[in-house]
PDB file of N, CA and C in Angstrom:
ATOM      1  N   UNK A   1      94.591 -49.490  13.329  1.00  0.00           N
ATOM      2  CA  UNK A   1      93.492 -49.083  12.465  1.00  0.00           C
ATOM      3  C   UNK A   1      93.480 -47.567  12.339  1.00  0.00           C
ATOM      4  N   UNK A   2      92.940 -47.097  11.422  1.00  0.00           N
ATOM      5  CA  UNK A   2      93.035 -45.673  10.817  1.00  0.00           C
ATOM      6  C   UNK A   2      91.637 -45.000  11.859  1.00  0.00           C
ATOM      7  N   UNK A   3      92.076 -43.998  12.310  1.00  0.00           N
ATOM      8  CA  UNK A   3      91.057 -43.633  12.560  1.00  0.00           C
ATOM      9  C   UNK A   3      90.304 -42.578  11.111  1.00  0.00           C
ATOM     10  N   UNK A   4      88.760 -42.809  11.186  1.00  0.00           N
ATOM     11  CA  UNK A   4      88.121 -41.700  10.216  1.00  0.00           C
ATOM     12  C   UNK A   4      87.424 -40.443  11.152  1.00  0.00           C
ATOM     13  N   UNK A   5      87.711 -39.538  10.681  1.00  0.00           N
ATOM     14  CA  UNK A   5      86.972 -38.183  10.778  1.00  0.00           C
ATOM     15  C   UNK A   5      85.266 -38.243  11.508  1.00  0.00           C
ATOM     16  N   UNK A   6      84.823 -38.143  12.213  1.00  0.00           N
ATOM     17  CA  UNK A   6      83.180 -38.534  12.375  1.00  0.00           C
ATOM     18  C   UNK A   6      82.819 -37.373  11.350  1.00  0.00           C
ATOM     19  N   UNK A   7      82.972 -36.415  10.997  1.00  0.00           N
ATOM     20  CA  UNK A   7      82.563 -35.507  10.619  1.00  0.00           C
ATOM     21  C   UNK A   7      82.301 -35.884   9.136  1.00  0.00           C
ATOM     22  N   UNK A   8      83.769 -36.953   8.462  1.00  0.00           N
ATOM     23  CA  UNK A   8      83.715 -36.647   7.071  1.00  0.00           C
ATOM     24  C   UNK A   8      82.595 -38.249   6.745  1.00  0.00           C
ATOM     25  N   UNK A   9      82.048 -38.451   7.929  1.00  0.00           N
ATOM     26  CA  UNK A   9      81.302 -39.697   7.656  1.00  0.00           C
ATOM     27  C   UNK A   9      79.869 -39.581   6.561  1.00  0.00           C
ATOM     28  N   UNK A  10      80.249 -40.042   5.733  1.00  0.00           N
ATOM     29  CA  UNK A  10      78.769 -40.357   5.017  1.00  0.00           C
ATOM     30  C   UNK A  10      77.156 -40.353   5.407  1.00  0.00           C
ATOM     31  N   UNK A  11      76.536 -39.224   5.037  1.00  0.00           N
ATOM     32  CA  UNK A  11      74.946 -39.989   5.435  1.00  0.00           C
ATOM     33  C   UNK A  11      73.865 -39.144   4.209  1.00  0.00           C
ATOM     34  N   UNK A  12      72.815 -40.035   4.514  1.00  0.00           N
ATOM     35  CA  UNK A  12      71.845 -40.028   3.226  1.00  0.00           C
ATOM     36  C   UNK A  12      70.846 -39.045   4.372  1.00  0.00           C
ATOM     37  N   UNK A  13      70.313 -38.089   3.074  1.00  0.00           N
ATOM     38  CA  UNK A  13      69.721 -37.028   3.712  1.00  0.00           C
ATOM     39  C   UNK A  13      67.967 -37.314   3.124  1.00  0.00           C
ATOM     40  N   UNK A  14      66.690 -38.099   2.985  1.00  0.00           N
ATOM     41  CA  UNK A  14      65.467 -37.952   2.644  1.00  0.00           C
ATOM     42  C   UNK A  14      64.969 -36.619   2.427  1.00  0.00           C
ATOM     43  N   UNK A  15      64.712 -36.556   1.102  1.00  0.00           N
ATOM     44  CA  UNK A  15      63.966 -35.454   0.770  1.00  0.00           C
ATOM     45  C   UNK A  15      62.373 -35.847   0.945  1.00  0.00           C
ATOM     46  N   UNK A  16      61.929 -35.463   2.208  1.00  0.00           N
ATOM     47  CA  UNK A  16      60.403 -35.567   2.438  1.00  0.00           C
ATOM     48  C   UNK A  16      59.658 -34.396   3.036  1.00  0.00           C
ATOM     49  N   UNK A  17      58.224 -34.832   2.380  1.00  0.00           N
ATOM     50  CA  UNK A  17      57.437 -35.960   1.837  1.00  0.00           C
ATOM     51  C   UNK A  17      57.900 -36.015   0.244  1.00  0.00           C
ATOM     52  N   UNK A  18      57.649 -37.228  -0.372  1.00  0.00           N
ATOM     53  CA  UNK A  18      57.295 -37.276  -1.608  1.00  0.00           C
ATOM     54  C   UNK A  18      57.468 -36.002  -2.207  1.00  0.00           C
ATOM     55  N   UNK A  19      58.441 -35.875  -3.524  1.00  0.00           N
ATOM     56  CA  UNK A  19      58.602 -34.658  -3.960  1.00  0.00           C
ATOM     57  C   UNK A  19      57.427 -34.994  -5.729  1.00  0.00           C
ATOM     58  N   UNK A  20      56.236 -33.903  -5.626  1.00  0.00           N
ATOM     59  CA  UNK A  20      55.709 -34.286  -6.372  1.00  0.00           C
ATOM     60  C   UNK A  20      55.872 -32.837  -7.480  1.00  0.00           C
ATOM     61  N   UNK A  21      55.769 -33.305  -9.307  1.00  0.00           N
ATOM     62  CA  UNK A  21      56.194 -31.998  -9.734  1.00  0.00           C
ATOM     63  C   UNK A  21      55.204 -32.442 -10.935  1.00  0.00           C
ATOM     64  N   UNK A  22      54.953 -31.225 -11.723  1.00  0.00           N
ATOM     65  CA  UNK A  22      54.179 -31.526 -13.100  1.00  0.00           C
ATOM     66  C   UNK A  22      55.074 -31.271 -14.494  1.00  0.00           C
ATOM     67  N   UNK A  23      54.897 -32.229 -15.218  1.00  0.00           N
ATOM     68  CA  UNK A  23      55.774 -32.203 -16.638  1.00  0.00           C
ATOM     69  C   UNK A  23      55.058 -32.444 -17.728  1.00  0.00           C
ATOM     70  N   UNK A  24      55.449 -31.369 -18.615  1.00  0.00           N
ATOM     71  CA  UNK A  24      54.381 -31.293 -19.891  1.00  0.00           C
ATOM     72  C   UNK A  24      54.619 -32.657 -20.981  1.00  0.00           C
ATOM     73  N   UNK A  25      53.584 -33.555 -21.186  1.00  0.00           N
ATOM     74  CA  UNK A  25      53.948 -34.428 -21.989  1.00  0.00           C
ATOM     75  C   UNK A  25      53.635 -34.114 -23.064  1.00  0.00           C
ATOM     76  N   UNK A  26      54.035 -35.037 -24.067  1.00  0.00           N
ATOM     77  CA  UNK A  26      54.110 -34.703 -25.585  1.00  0.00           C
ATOM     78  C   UNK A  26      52.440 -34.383 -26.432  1.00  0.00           C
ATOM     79  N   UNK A  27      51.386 -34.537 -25.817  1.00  0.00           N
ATOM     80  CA  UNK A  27      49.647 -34.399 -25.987  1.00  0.00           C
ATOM     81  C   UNK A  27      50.173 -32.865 -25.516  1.00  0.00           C
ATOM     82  N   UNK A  28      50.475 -32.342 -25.186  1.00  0.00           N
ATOM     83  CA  UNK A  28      50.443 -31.141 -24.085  1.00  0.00           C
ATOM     84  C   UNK A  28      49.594 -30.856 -23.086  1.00  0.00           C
ATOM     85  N   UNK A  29      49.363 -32.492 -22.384  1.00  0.00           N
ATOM     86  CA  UNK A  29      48.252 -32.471 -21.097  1.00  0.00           C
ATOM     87  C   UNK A  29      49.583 -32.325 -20.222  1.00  0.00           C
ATOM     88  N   UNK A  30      49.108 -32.570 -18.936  1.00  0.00           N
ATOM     89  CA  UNK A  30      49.962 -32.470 -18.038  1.00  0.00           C
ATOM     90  C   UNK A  30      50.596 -33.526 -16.958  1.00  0.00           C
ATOM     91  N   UNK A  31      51.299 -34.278 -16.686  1.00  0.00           N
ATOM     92  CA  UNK A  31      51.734 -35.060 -16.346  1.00  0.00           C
ATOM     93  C   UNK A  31      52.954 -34.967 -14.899  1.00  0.00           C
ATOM     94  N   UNK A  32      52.330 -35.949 -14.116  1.00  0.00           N
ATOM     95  CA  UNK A  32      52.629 -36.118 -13.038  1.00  0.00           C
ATOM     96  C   UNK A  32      54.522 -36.508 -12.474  1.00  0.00           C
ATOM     97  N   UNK A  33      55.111 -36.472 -11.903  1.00  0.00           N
ATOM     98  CA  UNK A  33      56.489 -36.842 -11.342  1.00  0.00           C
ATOM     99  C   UNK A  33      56.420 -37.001  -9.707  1.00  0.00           C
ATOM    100  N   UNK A  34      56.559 -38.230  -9.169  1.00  0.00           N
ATOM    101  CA  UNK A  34      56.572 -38.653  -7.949  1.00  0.00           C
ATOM    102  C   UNK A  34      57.848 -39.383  -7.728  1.00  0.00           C
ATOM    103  N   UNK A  35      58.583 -38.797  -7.026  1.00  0.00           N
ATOM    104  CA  UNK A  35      59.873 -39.000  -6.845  1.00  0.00           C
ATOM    105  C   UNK A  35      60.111 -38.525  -5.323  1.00  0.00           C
ATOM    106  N   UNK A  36      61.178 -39.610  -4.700  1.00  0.00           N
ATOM    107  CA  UNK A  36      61.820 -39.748  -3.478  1.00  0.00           C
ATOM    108  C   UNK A  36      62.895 -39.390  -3.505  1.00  0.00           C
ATOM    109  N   UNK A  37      63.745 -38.020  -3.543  1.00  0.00           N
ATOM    110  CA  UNK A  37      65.146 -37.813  -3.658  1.00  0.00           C
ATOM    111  C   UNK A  37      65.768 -38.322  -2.244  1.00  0.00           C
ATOM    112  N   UNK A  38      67.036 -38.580  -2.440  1.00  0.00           N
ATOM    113  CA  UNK A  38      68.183 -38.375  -0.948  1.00  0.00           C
ATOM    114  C   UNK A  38      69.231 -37.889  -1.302  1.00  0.00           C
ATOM    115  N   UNK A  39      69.639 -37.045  -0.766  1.00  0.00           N
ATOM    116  CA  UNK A  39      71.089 -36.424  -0.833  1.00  0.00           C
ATOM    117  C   UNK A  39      72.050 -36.417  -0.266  1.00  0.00           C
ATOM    118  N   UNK A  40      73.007 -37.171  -0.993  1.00  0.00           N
ATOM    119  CA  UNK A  40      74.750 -37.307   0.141  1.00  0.00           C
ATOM    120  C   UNK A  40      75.440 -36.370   0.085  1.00  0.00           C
ATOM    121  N   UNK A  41      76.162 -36.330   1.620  1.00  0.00           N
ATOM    122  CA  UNK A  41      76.492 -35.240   1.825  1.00  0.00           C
ATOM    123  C   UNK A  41      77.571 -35.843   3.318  1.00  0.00           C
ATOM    124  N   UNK A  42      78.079 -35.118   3.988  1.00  0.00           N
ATOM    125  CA  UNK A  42      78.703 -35.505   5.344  1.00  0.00           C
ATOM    126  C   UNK A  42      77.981 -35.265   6.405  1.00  0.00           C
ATOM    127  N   UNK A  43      78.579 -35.972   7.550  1.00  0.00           N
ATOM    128  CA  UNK A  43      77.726 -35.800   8.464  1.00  0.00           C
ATOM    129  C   UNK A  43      78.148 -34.156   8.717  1.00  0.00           C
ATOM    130  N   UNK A  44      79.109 -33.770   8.887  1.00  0.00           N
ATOM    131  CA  UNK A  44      79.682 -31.727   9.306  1.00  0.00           C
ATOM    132  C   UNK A  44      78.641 -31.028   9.083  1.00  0.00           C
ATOM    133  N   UNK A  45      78.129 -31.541   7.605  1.00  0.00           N
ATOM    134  CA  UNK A  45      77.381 -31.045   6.097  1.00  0.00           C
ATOM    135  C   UNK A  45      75.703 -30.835   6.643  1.00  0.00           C
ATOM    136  N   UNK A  46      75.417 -32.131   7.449  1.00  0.00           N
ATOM    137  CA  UNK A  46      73.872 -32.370   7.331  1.00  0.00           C
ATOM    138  C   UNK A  46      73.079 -31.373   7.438  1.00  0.00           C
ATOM    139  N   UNK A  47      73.547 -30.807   8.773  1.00  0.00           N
ATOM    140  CA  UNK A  47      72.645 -29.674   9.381  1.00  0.00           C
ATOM    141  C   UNK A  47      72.652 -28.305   8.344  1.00  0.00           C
ATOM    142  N   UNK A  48      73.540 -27.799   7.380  1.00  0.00           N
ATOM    143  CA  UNK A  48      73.415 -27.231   6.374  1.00  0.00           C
ATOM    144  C   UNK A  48      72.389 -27.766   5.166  1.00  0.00           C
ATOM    145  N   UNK A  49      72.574 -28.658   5.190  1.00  0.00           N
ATOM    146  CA  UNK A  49      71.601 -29.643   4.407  1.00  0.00           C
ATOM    147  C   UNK A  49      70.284 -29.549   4.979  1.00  0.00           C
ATOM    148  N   UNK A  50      69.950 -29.867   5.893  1.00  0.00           N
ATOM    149  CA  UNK A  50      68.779 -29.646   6.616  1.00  0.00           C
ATOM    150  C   UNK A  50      68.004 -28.407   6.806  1.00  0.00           C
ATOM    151  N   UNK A  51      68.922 -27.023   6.988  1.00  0.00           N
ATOM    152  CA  UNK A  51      68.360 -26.143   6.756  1.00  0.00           C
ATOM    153  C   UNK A  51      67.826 -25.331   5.660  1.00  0.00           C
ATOM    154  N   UNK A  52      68.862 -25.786   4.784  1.00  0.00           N
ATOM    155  CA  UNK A  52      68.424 -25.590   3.268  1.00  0.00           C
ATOM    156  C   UNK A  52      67.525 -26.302   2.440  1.00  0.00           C
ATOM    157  N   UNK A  53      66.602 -27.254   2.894  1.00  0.00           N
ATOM    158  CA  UNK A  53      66.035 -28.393   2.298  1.00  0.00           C
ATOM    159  C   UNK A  53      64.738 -27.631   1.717  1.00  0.00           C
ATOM    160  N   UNK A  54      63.935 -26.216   2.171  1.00  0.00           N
ATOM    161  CA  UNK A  54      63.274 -25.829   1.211  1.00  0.00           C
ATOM    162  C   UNK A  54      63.845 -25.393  -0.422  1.00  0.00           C
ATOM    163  N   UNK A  55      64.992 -24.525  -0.005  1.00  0.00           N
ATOM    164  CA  UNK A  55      65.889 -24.194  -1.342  1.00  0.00           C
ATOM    165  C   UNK A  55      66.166 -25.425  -2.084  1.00  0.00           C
ATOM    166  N   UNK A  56      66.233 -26.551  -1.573  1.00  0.00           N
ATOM    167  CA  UNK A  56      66.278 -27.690  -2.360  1.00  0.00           C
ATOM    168  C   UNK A  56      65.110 -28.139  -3.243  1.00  0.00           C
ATOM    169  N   UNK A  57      64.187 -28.168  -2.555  1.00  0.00           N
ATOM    170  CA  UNK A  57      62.899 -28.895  -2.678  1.00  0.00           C
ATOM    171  C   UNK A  57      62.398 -28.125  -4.164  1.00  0.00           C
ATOM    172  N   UNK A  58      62.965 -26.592  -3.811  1.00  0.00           N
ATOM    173  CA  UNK A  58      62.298 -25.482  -4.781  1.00  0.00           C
ATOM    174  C   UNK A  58      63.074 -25.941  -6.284  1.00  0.00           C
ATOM    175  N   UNK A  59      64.378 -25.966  -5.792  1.00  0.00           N
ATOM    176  CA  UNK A  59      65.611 -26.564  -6.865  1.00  0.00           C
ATOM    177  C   UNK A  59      65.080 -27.870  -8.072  1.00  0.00           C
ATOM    178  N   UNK A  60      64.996 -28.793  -6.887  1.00  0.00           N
ATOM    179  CA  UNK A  60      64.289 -30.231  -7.587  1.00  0.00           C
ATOM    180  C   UNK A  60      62.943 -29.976  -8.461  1.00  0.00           C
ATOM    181  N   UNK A  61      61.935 -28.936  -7.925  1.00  0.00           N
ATOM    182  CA  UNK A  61      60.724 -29.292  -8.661  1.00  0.00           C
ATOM    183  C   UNK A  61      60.793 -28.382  -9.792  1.00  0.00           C
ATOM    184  N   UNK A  62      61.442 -26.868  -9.953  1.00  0.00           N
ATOM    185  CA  UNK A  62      61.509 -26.562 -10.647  1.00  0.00           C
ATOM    186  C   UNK A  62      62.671 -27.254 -12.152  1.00  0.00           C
ATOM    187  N   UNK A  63      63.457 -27.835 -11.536  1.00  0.00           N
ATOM    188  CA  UNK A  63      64.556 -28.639 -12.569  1.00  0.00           C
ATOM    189  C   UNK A  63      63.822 -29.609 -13.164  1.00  0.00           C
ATOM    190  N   UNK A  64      63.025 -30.689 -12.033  1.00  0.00           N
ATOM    191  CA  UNK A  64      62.385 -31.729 -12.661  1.00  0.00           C
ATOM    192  C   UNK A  64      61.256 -31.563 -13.657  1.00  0.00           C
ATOM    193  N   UNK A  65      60.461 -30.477 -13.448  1.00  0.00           N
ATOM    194  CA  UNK A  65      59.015 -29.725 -13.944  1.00  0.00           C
ATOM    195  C   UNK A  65      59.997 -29.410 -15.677  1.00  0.00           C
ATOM    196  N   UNK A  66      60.764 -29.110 -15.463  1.00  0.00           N
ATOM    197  CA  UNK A  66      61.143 -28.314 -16.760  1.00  0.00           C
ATOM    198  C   UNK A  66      61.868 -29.494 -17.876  1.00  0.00           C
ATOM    199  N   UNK A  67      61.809 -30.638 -17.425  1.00  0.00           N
ATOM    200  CA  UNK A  67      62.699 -31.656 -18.476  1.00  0.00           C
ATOM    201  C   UNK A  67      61.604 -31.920 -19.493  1.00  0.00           C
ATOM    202  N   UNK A  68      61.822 -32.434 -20.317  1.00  0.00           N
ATOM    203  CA  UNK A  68      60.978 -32.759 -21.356  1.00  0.00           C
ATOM    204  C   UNK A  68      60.510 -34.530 -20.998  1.00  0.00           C
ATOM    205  N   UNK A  69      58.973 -35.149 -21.141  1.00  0.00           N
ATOM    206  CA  UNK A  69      58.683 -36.171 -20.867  1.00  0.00           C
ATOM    207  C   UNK A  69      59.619 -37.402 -21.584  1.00  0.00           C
ATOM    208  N   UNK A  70      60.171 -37.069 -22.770  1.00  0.00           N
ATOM    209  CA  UNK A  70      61.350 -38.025 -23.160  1.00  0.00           C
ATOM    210  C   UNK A  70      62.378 -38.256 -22.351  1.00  0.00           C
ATOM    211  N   UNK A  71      62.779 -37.319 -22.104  1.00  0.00           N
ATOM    212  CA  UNK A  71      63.997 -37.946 -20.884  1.00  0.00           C
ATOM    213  C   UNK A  71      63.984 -38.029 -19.861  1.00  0.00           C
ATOM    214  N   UNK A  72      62.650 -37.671 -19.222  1.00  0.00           N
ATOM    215  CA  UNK A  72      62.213 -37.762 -17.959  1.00  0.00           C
ATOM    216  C   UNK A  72      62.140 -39.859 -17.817  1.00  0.00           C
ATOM    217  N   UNK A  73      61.448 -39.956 -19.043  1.00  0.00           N
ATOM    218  CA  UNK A  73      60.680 -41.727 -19.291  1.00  0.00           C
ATOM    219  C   UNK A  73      62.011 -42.399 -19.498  1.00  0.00           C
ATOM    220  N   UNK A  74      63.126 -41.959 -20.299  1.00  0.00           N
ATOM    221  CA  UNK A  74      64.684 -42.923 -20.583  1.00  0.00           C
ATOM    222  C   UNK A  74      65.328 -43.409 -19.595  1.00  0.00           C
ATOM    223  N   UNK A  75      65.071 -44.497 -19.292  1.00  0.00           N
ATOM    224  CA  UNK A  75      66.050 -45.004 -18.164  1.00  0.00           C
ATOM    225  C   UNK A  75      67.507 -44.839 -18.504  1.00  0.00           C
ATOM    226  N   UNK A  76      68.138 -44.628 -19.165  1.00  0.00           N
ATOM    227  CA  UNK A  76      69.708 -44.504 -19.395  1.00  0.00           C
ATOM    228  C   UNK A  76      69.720 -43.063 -19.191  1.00  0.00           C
ATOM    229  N   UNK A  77      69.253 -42.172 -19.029  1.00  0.00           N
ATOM    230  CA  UNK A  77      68.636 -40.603 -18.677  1.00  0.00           C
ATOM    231  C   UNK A  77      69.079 -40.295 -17.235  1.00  0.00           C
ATOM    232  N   UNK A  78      68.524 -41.659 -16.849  1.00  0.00           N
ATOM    233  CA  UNK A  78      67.743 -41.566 -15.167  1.00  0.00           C
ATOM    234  C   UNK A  78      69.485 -40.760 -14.564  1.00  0.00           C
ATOM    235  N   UNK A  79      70.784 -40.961 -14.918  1.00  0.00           N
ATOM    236  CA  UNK A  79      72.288 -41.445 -14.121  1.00  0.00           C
ATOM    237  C   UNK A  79      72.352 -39.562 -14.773  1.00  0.00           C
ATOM    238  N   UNK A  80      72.118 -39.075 -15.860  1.00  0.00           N
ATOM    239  CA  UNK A  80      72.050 -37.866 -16.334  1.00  0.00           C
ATOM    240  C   UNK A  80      71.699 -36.961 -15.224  1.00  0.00           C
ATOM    241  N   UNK A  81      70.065 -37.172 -15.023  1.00  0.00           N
ATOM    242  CA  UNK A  81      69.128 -36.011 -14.903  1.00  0.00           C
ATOM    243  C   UNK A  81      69.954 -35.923 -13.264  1.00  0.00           C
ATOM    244  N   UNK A  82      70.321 -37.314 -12.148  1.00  0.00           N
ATOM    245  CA  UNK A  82      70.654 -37.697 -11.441  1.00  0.00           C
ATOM    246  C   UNK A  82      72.238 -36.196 -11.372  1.00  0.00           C
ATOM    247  N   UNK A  83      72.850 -36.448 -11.869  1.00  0.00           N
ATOM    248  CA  UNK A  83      73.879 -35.539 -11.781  1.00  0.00           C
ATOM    249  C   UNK A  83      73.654 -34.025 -12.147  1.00  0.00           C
ATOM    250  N   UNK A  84      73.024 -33.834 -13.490  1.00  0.00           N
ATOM    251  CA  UNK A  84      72.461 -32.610 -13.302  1.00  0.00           C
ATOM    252  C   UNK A  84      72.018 -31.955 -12.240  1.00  0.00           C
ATOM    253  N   UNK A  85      70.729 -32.594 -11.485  1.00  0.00           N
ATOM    254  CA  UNK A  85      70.059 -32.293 -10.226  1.00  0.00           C
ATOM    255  C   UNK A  85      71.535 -32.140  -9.137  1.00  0.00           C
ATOM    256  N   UNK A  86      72.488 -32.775  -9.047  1.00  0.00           N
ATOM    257  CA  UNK A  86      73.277 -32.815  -7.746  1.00  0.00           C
ATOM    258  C   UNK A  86      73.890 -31.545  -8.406  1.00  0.00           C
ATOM    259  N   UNK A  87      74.423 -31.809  -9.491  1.00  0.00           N
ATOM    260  CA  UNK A  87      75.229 -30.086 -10.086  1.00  0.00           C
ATOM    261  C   UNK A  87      74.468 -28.961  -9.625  1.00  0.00           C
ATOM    262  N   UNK A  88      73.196 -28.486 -10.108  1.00  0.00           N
ATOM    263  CA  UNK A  88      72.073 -27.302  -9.786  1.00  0.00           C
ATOM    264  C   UNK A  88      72.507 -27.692  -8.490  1.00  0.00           C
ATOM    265  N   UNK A  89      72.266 -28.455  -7.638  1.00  0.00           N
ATOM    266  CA  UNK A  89      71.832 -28.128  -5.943  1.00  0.00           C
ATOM    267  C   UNK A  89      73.833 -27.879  -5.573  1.00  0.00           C
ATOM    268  N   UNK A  90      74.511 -28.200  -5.761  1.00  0.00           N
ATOM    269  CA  UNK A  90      76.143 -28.179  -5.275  1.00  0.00           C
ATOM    270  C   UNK A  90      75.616 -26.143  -5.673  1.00  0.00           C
ATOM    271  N   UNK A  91      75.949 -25.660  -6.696  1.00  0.00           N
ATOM    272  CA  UNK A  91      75.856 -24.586  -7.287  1.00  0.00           C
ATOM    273  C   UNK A  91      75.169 -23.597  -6.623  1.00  0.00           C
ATOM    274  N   UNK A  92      73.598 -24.063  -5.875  1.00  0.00           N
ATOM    275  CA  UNK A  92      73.002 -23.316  -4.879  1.00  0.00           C
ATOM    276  C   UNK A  92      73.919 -23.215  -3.760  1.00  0.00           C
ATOM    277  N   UNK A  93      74.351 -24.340  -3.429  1.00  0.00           N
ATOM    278  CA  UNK A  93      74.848 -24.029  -2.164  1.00  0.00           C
ATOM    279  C   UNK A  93      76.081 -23.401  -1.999  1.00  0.00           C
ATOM    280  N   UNK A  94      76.446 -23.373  -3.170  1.00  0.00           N
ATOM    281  CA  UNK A  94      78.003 -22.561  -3.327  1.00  0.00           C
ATOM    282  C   UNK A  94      77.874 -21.071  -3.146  1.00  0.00           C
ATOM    283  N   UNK A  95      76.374 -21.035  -3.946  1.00  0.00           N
ATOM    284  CA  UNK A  95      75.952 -19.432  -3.890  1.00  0.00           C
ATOM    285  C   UNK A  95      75.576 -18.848  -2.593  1.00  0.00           C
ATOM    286  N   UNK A  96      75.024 -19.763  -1.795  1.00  0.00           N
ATOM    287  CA  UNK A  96      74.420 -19.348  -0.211  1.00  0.00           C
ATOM    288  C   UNK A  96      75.812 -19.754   0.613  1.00  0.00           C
ATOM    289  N   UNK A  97      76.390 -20.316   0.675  1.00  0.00           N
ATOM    290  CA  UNK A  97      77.027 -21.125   2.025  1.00  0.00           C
ATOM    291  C   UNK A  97      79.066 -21.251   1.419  1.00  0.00           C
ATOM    292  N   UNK A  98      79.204 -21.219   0.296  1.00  0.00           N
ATOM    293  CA  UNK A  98      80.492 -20.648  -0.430  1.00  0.00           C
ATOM    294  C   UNK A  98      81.160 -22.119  -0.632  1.00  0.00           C
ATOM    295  N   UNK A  99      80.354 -23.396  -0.435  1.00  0.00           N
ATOM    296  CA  UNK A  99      80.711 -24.892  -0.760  1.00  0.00           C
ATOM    297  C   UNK A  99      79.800 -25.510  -1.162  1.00  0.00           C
ATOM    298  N   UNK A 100      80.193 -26.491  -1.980  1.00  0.00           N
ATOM    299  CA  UNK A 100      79.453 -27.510  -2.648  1.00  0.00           C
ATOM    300  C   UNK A 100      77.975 -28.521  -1.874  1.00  0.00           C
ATOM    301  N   UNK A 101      78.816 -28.400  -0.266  1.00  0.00           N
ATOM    302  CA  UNK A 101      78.367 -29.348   0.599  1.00  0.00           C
ATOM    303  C   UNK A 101      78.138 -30.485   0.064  1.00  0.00           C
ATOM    304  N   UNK A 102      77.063 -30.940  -0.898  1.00  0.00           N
ATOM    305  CA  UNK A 102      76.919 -32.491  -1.468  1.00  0.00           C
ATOM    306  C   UNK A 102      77.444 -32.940  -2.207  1.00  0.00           C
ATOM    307  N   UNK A 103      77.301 -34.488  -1.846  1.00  0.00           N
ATOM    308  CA  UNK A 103      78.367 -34.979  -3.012  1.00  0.00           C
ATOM    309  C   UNK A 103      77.886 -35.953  -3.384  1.00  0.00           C
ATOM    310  N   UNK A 104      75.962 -36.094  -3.112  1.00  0.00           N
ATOM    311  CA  UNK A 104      75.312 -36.765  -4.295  1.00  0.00           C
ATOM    312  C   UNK A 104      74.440 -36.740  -4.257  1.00  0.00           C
ATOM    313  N   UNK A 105      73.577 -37.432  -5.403  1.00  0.00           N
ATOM    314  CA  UNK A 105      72.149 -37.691  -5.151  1.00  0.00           C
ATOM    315  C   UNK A 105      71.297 -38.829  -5.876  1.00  0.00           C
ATOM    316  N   UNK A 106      71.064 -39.376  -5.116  1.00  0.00           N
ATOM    317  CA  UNK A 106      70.152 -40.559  -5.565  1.00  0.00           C
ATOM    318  C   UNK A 106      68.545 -40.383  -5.966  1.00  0.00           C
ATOM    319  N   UNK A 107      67.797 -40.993  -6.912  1.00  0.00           N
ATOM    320  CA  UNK A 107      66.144 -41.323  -6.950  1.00  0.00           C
ATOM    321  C   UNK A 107      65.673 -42.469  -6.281  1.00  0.00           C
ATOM    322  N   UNK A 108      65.071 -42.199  -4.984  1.00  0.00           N
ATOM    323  CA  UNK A 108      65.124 -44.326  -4.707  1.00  0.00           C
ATOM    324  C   UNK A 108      63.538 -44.542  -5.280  1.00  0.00           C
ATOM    325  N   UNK A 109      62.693 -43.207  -5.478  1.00  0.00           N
ATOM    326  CA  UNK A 109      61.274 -43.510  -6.535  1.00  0.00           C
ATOM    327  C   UNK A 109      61.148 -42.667  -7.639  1.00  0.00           C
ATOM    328  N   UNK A 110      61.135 -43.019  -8.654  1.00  0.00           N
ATOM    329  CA  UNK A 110      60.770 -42.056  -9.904  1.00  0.00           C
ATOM    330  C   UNK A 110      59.820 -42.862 -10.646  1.00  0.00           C
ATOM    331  N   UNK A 111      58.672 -41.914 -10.451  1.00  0.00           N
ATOM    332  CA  UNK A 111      57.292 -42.501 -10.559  1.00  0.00           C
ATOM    333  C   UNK A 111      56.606 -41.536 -11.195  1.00  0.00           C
ATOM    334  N   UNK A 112      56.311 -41.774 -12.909  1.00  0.00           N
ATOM    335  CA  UNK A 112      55.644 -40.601 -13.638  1.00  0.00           C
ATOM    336  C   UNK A 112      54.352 -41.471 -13.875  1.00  0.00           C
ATOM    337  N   UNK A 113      53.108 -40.336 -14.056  1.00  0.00           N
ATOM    338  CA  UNK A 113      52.034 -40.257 -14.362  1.00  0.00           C
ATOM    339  C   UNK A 113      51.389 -39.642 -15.557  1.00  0.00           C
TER     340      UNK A 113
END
């Protein structure tokens, strides 16, 4: 059997609590985003991940805050905004730490108001 790397092992990182953000809907009231991010990444990775999770948090609400309520609501969107968000956060971390570190990111709640 092959041995694998422990290091290059897979793990899901919870972005908590609840990442909550405001998005201007089309009335121009203001509208809610309740969303559960996780971010893959390696285990080597985590603890970089972990320390950076405000720069993240800041990343996500300002990215999410700024979409327009149409494509925020498109479920065929959802696999979009999904990669965008992992692009912006790879890009931070390239700028702080000189690697991508993640190599994904999931919504397991996207919950607008």
């Amino acid at each position: 059997a092959e041995e694998v790397d422990p290091g290059k092992e897979t793990v899901y990182v919870m972005v908590e609590p609840y990442l909550i953000t405001n998005f201007v809907k089309k009335n121009g009231r203001l509208g809610f985003l309740n969303t559960l991010p996780r971010i893959i990444t390696t285990k080597a990775n985590k603890a970089l991940v972990d320390d950076n999770m405000p720069l993240i948090k800041d990343f996500l609400v300002e990215y999410l805050g700024s979409l327009p309520e149409e494509k925020l609501r498109d479920i065929k969107q959802r696999s979009v905004i999904q990669k965008e968000a992992m692009q912006g956060i790879q890009k931070l971390f390239k700028e702080e730490v000189g690697k991508p570190v993640i190599t994904g990111l999931i919504f397991k709640k996207f919950l607008m108001m």
